[in-house]
PDB file of N, CA and C in Angstrom:
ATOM      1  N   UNK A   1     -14.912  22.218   2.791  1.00  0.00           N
ATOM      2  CA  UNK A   1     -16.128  22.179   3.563  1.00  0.00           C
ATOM      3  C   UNK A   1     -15.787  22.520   5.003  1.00  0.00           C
ATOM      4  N   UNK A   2     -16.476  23.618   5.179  1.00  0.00           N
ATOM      5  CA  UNK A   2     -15.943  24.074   6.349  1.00  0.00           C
ATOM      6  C   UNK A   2     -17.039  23.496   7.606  1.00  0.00           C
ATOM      7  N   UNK A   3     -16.005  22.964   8.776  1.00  0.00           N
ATOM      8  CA  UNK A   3     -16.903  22.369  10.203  1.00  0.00           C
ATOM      9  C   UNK A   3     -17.318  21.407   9.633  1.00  0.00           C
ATOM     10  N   UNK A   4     -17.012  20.568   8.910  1.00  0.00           N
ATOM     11  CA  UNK A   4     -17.077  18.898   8.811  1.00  0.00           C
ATOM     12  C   UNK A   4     -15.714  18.213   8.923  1.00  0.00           C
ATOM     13  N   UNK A   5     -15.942  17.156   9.457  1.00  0.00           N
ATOM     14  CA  UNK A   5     -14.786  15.962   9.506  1.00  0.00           C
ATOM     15  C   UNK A   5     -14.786  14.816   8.139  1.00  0.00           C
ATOM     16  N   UNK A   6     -13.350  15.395   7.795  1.00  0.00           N
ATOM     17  CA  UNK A   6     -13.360  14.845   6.386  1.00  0.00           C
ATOM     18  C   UNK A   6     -12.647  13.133   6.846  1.00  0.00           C
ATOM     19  N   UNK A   7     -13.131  12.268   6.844  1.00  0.00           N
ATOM     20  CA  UNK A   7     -11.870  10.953   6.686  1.00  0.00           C
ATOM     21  C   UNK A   7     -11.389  10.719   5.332  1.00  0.00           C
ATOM     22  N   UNK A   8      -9.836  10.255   5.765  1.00  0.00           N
ATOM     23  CA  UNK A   8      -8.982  10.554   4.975  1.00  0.00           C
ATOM     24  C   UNK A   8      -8.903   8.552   4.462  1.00  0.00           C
ATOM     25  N   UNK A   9      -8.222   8.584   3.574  1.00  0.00           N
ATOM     26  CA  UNK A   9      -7.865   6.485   2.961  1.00  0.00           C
ATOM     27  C   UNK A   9      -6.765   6.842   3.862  1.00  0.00           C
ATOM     28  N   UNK A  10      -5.772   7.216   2.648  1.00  0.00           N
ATOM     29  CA  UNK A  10      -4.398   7.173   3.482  1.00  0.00           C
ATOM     30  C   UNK A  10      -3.882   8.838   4.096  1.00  0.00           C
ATOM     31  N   UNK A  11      -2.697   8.378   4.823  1.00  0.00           N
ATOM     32  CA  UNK A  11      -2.125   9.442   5.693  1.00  0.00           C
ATOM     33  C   UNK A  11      -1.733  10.723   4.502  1.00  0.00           C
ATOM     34  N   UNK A  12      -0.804  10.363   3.411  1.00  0.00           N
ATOM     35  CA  UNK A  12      -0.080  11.220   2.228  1.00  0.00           C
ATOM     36  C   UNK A  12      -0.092  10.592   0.836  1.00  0.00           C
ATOM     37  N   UNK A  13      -0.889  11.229  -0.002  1.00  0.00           N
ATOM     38  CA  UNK A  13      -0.580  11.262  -1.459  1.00  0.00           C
ATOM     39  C   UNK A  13       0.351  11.577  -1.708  1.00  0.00           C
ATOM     40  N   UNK A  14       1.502  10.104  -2.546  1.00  0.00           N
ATOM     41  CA  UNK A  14       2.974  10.428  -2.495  1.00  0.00           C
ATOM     42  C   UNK A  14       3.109  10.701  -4.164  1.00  0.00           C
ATOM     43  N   UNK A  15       4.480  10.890  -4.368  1.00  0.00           N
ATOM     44  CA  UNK A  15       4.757  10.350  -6.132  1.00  0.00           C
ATOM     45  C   UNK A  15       6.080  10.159  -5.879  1.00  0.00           C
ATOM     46  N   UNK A  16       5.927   8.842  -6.359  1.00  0.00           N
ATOM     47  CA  UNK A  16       8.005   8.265  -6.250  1.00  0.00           C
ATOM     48  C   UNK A  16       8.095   7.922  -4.971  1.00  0.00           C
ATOM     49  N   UNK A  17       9.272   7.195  -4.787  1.00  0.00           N
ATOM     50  CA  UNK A  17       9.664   6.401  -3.509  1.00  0.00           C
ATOM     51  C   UNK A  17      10.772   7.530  -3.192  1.00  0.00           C
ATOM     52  N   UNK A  18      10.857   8.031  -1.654  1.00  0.00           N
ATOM     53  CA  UNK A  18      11.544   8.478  -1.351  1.00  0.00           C
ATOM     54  C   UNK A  18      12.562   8.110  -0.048  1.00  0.00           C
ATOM     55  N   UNK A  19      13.076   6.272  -0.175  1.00  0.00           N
ATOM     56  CA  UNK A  19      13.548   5.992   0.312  1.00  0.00           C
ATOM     57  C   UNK A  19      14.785   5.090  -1.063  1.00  0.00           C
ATOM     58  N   UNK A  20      15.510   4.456  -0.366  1.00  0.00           N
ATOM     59  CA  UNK A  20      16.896   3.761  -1.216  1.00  0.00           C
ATOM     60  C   UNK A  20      16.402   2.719  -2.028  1.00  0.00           C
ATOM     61  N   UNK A  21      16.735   2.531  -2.626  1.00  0.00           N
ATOM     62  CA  UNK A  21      16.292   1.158  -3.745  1.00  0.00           C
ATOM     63  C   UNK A  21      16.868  -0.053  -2.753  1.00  0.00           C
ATOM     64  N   UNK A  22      15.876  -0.991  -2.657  1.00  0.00           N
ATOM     65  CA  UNK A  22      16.163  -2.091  -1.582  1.00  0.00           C
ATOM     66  C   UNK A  22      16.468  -3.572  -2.559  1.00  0.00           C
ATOM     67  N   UNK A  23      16.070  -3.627  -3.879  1.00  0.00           N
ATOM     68  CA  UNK A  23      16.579  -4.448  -4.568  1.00  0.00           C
ATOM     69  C   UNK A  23      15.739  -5.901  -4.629  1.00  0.00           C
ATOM     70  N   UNK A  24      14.595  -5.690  -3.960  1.00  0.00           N
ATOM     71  CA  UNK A  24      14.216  -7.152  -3.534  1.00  0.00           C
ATOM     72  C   UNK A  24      13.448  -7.735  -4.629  1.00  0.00           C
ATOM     73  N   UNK A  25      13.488  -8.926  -4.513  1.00  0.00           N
ATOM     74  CA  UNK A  25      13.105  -9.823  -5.681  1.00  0.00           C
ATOM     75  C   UNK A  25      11.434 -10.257  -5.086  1.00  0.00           C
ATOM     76  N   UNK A  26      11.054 -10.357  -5.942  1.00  0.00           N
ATOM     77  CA  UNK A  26       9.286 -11.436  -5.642  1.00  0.00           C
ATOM     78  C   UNK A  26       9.916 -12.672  -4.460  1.00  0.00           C
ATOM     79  N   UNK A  27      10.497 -12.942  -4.754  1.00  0.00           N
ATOM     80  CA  UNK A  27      10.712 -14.176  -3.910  1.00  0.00           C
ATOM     81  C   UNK A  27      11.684 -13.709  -2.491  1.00  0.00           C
ATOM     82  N   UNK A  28      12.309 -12.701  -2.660  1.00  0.00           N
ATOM     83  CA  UNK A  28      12.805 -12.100  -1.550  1.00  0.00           C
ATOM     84  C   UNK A  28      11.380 -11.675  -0.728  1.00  0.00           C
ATOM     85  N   UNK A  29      10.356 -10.710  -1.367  1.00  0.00           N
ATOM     86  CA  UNK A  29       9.029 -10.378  -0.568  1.00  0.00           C
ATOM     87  C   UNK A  29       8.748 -11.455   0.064  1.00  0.00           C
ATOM     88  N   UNK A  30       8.545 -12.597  -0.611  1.00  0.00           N
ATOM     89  CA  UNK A  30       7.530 -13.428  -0.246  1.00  0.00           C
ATOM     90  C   UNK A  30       7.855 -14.174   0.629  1.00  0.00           C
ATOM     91  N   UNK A  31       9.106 -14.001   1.195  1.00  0.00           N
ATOM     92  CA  UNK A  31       9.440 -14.614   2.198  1.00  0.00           C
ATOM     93  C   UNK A  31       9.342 -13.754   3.465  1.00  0.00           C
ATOM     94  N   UNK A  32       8.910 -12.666   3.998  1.00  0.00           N
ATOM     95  CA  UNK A  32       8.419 -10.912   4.630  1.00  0.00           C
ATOM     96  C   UNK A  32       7.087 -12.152   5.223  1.00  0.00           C
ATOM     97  N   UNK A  33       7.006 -12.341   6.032  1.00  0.00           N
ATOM     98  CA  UNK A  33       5.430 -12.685   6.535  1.00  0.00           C
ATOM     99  C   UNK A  33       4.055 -11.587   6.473  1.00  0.00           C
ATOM    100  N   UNK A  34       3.433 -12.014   6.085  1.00  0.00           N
ATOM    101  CA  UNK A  34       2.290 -10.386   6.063  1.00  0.00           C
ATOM    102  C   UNK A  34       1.591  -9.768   7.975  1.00  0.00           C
ATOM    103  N   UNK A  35       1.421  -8.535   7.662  1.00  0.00           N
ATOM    104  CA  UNK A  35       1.122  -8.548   8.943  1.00  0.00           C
ATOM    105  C   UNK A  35      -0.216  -7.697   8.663  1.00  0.00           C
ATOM    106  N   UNK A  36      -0.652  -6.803   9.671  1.00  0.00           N
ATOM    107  CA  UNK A  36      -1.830  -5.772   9.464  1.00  0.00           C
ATOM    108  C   UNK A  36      -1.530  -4.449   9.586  1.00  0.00           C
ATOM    109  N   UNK A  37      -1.691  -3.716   8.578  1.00  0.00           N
ATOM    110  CA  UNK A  37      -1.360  -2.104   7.880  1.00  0.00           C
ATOM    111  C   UNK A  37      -2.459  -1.530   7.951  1.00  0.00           C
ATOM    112  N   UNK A  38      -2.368  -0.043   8.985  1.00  0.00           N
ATOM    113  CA  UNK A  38      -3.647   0.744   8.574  1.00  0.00           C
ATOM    114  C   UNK A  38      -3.565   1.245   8.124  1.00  0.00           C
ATOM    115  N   UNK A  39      -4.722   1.569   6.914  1.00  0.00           N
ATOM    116  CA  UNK A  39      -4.600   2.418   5.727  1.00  0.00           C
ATOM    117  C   UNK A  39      -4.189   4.210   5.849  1.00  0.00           C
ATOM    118  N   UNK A  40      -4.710   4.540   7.166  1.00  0.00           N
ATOM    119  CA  UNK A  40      -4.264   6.232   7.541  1.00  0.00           C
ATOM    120  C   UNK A  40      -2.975   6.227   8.044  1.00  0.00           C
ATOM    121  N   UNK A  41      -2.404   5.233   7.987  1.00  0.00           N
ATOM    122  CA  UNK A  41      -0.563   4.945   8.080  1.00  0.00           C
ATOM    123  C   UNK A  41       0.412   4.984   6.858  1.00  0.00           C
ATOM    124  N   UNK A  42      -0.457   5.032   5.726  1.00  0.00           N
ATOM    125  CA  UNK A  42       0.691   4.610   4.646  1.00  0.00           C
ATOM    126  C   UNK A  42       0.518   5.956   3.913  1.00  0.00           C
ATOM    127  N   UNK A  43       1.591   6.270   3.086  1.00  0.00           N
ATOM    128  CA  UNK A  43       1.638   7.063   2.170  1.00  0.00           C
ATOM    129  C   UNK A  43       2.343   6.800   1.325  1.00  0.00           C
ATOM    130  N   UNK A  44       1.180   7.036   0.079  1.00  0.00           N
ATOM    131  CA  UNK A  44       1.504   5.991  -1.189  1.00  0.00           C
ATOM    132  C   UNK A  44       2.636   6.373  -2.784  1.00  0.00           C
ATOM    133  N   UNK A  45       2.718   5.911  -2.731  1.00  0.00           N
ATOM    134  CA  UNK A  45       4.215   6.210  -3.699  1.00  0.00           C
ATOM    135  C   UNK A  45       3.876   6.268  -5.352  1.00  0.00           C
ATOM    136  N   UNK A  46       2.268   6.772  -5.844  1.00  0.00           N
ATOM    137  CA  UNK A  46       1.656   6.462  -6.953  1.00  0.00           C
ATOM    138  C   UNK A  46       0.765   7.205  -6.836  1.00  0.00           C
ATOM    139  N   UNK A  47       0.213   8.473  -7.425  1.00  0.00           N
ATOM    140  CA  UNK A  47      -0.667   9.146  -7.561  1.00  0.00           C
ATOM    141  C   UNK A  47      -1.830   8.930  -8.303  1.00  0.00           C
ATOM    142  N   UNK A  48      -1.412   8.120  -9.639  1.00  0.00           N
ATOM    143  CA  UNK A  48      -2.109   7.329  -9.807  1.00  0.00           C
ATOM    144  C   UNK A  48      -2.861   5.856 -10.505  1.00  0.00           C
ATOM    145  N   UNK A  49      -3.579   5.423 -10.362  1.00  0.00           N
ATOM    146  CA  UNK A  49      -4.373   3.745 -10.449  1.00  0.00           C
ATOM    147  C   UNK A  49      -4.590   3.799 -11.514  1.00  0.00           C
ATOM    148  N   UNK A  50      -4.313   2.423 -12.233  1.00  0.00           N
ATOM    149  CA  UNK A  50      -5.548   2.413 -13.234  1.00  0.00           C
ATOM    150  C   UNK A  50      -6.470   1.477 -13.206  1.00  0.00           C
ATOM    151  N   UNK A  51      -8.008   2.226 -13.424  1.00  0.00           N
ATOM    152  CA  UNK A  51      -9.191   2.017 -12.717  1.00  0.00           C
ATOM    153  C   UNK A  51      -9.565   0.791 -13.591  1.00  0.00           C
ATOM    154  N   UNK A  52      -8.810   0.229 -14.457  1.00  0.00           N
ATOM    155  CA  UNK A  52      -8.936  -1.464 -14.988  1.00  0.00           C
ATOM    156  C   UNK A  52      -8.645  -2.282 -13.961  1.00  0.00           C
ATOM    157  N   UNK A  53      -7.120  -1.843 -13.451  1.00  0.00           N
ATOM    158  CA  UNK A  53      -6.656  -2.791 -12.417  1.00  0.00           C
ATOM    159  C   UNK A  53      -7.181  -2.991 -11.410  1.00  0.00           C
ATOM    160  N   UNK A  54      -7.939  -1.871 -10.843  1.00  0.00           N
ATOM    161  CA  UNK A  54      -9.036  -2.325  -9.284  1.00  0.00           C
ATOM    162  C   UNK A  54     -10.012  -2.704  -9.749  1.00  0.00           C
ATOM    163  N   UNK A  55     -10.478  -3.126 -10.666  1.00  0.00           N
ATOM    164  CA  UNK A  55     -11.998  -3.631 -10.974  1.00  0.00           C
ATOM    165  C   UNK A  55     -11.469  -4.608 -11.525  1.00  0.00           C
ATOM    166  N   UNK A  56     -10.342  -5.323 -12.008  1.00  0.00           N
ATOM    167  CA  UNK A  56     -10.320  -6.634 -12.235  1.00  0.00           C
ATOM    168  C   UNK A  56     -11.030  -8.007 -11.154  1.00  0.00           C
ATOM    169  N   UNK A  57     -11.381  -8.856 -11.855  1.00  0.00           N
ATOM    170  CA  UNK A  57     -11.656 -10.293 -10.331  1.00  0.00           C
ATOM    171  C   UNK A  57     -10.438 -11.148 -10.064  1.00  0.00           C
ATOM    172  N   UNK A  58      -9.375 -10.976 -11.271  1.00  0.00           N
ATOM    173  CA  UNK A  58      -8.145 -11.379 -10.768  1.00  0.00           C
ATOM    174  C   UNK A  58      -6.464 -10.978 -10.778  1.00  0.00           C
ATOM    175  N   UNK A  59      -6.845  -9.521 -10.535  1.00  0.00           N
ATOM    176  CA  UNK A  59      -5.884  -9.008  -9.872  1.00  0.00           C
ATOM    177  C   UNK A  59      -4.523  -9.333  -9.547  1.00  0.00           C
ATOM    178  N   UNK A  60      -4.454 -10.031  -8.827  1.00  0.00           N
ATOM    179  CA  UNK A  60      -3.576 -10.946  -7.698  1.00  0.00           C
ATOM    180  C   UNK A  60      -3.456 -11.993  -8.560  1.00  0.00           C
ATOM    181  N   UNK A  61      -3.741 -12.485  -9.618  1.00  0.00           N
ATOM    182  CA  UNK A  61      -3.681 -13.958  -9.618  1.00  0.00           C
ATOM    183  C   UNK A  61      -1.941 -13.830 -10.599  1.00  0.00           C
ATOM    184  N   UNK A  62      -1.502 -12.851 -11.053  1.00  0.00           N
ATOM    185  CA  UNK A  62      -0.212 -12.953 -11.731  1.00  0.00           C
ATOM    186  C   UNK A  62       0.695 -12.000 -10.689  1.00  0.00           C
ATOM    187  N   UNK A  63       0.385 -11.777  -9.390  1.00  0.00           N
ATOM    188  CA  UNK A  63       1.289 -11.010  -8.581  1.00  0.00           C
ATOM    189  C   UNK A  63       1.093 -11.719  -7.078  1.00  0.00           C
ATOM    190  N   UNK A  64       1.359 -10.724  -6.573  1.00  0.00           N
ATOM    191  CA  UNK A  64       1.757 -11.513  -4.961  1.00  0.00           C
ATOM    192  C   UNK A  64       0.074 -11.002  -4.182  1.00  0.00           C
ATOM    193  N   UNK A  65      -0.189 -11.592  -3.371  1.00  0.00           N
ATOM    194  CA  UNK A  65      -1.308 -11.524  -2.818  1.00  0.00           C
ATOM    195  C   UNK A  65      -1.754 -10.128  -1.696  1.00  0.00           C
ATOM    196  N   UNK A  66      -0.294  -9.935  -1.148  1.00  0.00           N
ATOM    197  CA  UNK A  66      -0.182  -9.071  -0.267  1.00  0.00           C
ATOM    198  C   UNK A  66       0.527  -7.701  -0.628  1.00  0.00           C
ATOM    199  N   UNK A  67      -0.376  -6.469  -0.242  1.00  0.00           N
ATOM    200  CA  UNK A  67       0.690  -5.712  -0.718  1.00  0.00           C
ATOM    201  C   UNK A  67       2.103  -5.258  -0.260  1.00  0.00           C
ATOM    202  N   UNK A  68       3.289  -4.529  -0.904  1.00  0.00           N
ATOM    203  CA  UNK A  68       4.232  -4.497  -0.421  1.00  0.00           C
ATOM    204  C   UNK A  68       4.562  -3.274   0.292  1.00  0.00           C
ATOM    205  N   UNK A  69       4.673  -2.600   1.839  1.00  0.00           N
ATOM    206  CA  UNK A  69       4.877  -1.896   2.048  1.00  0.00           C
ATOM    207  C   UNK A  69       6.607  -1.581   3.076  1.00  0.00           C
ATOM    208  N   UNK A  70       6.943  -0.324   2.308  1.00  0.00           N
ATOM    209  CA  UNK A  70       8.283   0.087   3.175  1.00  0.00           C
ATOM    210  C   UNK A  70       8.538   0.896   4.538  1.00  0.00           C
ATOM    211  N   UNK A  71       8.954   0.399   5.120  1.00  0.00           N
ATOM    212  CA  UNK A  71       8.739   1.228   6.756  1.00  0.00           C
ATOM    213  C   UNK A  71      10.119   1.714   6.593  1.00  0.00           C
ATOM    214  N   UNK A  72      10.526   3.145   5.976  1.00  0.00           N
ATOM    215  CA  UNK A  72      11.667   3.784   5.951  1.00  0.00           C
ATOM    216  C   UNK A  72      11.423   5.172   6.931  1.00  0.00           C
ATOM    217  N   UNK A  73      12.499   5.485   8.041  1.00  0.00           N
ATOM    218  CA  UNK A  73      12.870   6.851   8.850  1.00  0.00           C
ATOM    219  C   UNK A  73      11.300   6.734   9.294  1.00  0.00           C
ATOM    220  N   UNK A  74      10.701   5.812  10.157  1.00  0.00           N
ATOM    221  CA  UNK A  74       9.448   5.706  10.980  1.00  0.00           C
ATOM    222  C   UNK A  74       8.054   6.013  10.088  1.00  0.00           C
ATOM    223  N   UNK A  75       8.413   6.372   8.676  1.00  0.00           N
ATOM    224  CA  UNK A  75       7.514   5.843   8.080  1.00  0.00           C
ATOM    225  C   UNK A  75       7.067   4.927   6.940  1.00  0.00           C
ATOM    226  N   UNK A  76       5.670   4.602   7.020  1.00  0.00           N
ATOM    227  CA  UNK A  76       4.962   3.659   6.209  1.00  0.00           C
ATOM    228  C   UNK A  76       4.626   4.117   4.594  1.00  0.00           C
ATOM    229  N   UNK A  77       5.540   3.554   3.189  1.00  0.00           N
ATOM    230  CA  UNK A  77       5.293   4.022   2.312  1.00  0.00           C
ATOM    231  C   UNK A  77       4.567   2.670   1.198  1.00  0.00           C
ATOM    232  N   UNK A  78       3.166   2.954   0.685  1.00  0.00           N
ATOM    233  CA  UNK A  78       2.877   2.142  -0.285  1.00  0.00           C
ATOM    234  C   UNK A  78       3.129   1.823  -1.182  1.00  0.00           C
ATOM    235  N   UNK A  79       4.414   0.768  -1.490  1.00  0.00           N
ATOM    236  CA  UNK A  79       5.274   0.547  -2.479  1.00  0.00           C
ATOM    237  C   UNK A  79       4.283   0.035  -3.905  1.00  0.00           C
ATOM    238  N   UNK A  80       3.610  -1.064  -3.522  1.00  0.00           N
ATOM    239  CA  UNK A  80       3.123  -2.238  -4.100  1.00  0.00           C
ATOM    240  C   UNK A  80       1.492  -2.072  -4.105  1.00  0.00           C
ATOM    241  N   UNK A  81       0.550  -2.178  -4.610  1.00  0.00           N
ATOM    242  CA  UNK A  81      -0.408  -3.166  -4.133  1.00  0.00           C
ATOM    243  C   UNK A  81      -1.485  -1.799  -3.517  1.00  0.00           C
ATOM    244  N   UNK A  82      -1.311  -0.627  -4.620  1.00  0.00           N
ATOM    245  CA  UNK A  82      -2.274   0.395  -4.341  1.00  0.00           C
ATOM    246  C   UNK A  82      -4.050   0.192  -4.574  1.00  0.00           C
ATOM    247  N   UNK A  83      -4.232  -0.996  -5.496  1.00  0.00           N
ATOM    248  CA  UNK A  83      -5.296  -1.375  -6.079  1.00  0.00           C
ATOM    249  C   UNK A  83      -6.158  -2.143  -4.957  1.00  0.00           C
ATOM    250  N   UNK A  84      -4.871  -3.301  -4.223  1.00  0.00           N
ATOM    251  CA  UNK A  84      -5.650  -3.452  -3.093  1.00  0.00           C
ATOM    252  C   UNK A  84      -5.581  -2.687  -1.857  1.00  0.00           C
ATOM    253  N   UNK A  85      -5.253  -1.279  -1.453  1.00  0.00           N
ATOM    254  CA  UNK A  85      -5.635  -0.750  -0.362  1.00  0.00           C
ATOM    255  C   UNK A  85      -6.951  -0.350  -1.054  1.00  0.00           C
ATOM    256  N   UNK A  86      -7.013   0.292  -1.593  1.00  0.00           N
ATOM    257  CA  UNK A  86      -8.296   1.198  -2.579  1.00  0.00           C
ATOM    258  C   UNK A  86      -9.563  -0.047  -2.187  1.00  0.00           C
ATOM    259  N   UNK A  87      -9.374  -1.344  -2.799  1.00  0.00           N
ATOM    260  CA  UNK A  87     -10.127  -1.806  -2.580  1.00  0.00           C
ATOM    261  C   UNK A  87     -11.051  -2.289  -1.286  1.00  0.00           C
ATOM    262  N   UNK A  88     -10.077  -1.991  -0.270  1.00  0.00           N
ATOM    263  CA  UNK A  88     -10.162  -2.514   1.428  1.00  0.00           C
ATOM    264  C   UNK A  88     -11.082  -1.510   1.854  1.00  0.00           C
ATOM    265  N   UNK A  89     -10.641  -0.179   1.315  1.00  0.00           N
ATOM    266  CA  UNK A  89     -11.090   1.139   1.474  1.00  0.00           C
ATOM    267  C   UNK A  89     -12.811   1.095   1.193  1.00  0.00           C
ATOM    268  N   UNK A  90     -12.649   0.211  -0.059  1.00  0.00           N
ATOM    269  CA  UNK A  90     -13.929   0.564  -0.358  1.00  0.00           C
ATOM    270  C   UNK A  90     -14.889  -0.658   0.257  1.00  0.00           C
ATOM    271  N   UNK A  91     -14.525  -1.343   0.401  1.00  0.00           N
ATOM    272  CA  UNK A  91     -15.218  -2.315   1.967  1.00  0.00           C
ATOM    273  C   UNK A  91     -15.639  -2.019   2.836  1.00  0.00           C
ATOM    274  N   UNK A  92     -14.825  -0.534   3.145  1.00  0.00           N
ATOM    275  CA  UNK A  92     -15.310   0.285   4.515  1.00  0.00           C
ATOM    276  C   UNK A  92     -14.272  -0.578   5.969  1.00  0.00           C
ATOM    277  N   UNK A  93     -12.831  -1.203   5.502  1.00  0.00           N
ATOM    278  CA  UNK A  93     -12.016  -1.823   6.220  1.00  0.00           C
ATOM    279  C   UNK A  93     -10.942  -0.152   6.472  1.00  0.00           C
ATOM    280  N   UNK A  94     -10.634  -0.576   7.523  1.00  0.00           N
ATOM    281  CA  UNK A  94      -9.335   0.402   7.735  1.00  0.00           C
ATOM    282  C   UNK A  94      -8.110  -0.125   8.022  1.00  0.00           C
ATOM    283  N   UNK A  95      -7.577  -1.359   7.733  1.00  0.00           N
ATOM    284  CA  UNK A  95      -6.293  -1.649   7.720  1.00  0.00           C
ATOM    285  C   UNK A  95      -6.287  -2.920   6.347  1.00  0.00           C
ATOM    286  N   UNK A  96      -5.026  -3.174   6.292  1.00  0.00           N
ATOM    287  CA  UNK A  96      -5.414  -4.513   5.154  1.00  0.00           C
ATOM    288  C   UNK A  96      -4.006  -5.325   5.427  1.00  0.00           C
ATOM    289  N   UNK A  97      -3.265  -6.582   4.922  1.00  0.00           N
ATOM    290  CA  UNK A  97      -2.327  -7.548   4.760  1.00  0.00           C
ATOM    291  C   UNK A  97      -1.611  -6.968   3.655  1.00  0.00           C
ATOM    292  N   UNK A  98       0.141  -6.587   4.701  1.00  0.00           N
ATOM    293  CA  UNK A  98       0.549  -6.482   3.879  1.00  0.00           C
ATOM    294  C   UNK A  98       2.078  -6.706   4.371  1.00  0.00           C
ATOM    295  N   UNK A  99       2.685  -6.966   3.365  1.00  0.00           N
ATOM    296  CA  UNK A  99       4.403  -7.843   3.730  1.00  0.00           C
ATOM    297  C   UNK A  99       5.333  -6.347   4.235  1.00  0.00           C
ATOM    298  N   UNK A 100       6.055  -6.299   5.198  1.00  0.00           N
ATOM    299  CA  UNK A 100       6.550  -4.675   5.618  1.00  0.00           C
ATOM    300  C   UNK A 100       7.754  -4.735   5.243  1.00  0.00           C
ATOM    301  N   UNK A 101       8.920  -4.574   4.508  1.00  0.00           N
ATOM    302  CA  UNK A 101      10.377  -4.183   4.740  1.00  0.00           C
ATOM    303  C   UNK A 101      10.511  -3.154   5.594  1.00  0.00           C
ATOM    304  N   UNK A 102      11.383  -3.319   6.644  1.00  0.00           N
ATOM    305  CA  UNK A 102      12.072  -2.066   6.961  1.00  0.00           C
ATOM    306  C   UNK A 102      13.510  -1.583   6.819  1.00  0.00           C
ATOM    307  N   UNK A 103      13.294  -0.745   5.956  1.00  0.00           N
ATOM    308  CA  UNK A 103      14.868  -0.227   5.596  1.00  0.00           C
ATOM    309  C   UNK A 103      15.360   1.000   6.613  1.00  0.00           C
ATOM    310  N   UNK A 104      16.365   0.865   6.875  1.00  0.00           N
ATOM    311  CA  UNK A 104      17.398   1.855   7.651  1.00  0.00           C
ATOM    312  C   UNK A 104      18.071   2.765   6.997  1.00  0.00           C
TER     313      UNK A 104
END
């Protein structure tokens, strides 16, 4: 569409992690304090959802609350927890809670 301003969710539609395997356990995350992630910052490591899992009401209730994101070489990649950006998205929110590793 030409001469319109498209807004974008996130910054890059990823596939695969293209940083080091960091090894961390659920309980290693969960100790990461959550902070605030904007969604045109991350680029996500999953092309794609399945549209059961974002329309569930309890989601979260057998995983971690926050999603998990990696801050590798200055950028933000959506490891974890694509169901809830999608969902923030569709709130009409532009950032959401989420636990950051940063790997070197």
């Amino acid at each position: 569409m030409r001469g319109t301003v498209v807004d974008v969710v996130f910054k890059q539609i990823g596939e695969g992690r293209p940083y080091p395997d960091h090894g961390y356990s659920p309980r290693q995350w969960s100790a990461i304090p959550p902070e605030q992630v904007r969604l045109d910052e991350l680029t996500t490591t999953k092309r794609v959802l399945d549209l059961e899992t974002l329309l569930e009401e309890d989601s979260t209730f057998y995983g971690d609350l926050f999603a998990h994101v990696i801050r590798y070489q200055g950028e933000l990649y959506l490891e974890d927890g694509l169901h809830r950006a999608l969902r923030a998205a569709l709130h009409q929110r532009q950032s959401m809670q989420a636990r950051v590793l940063d790997l070197k």
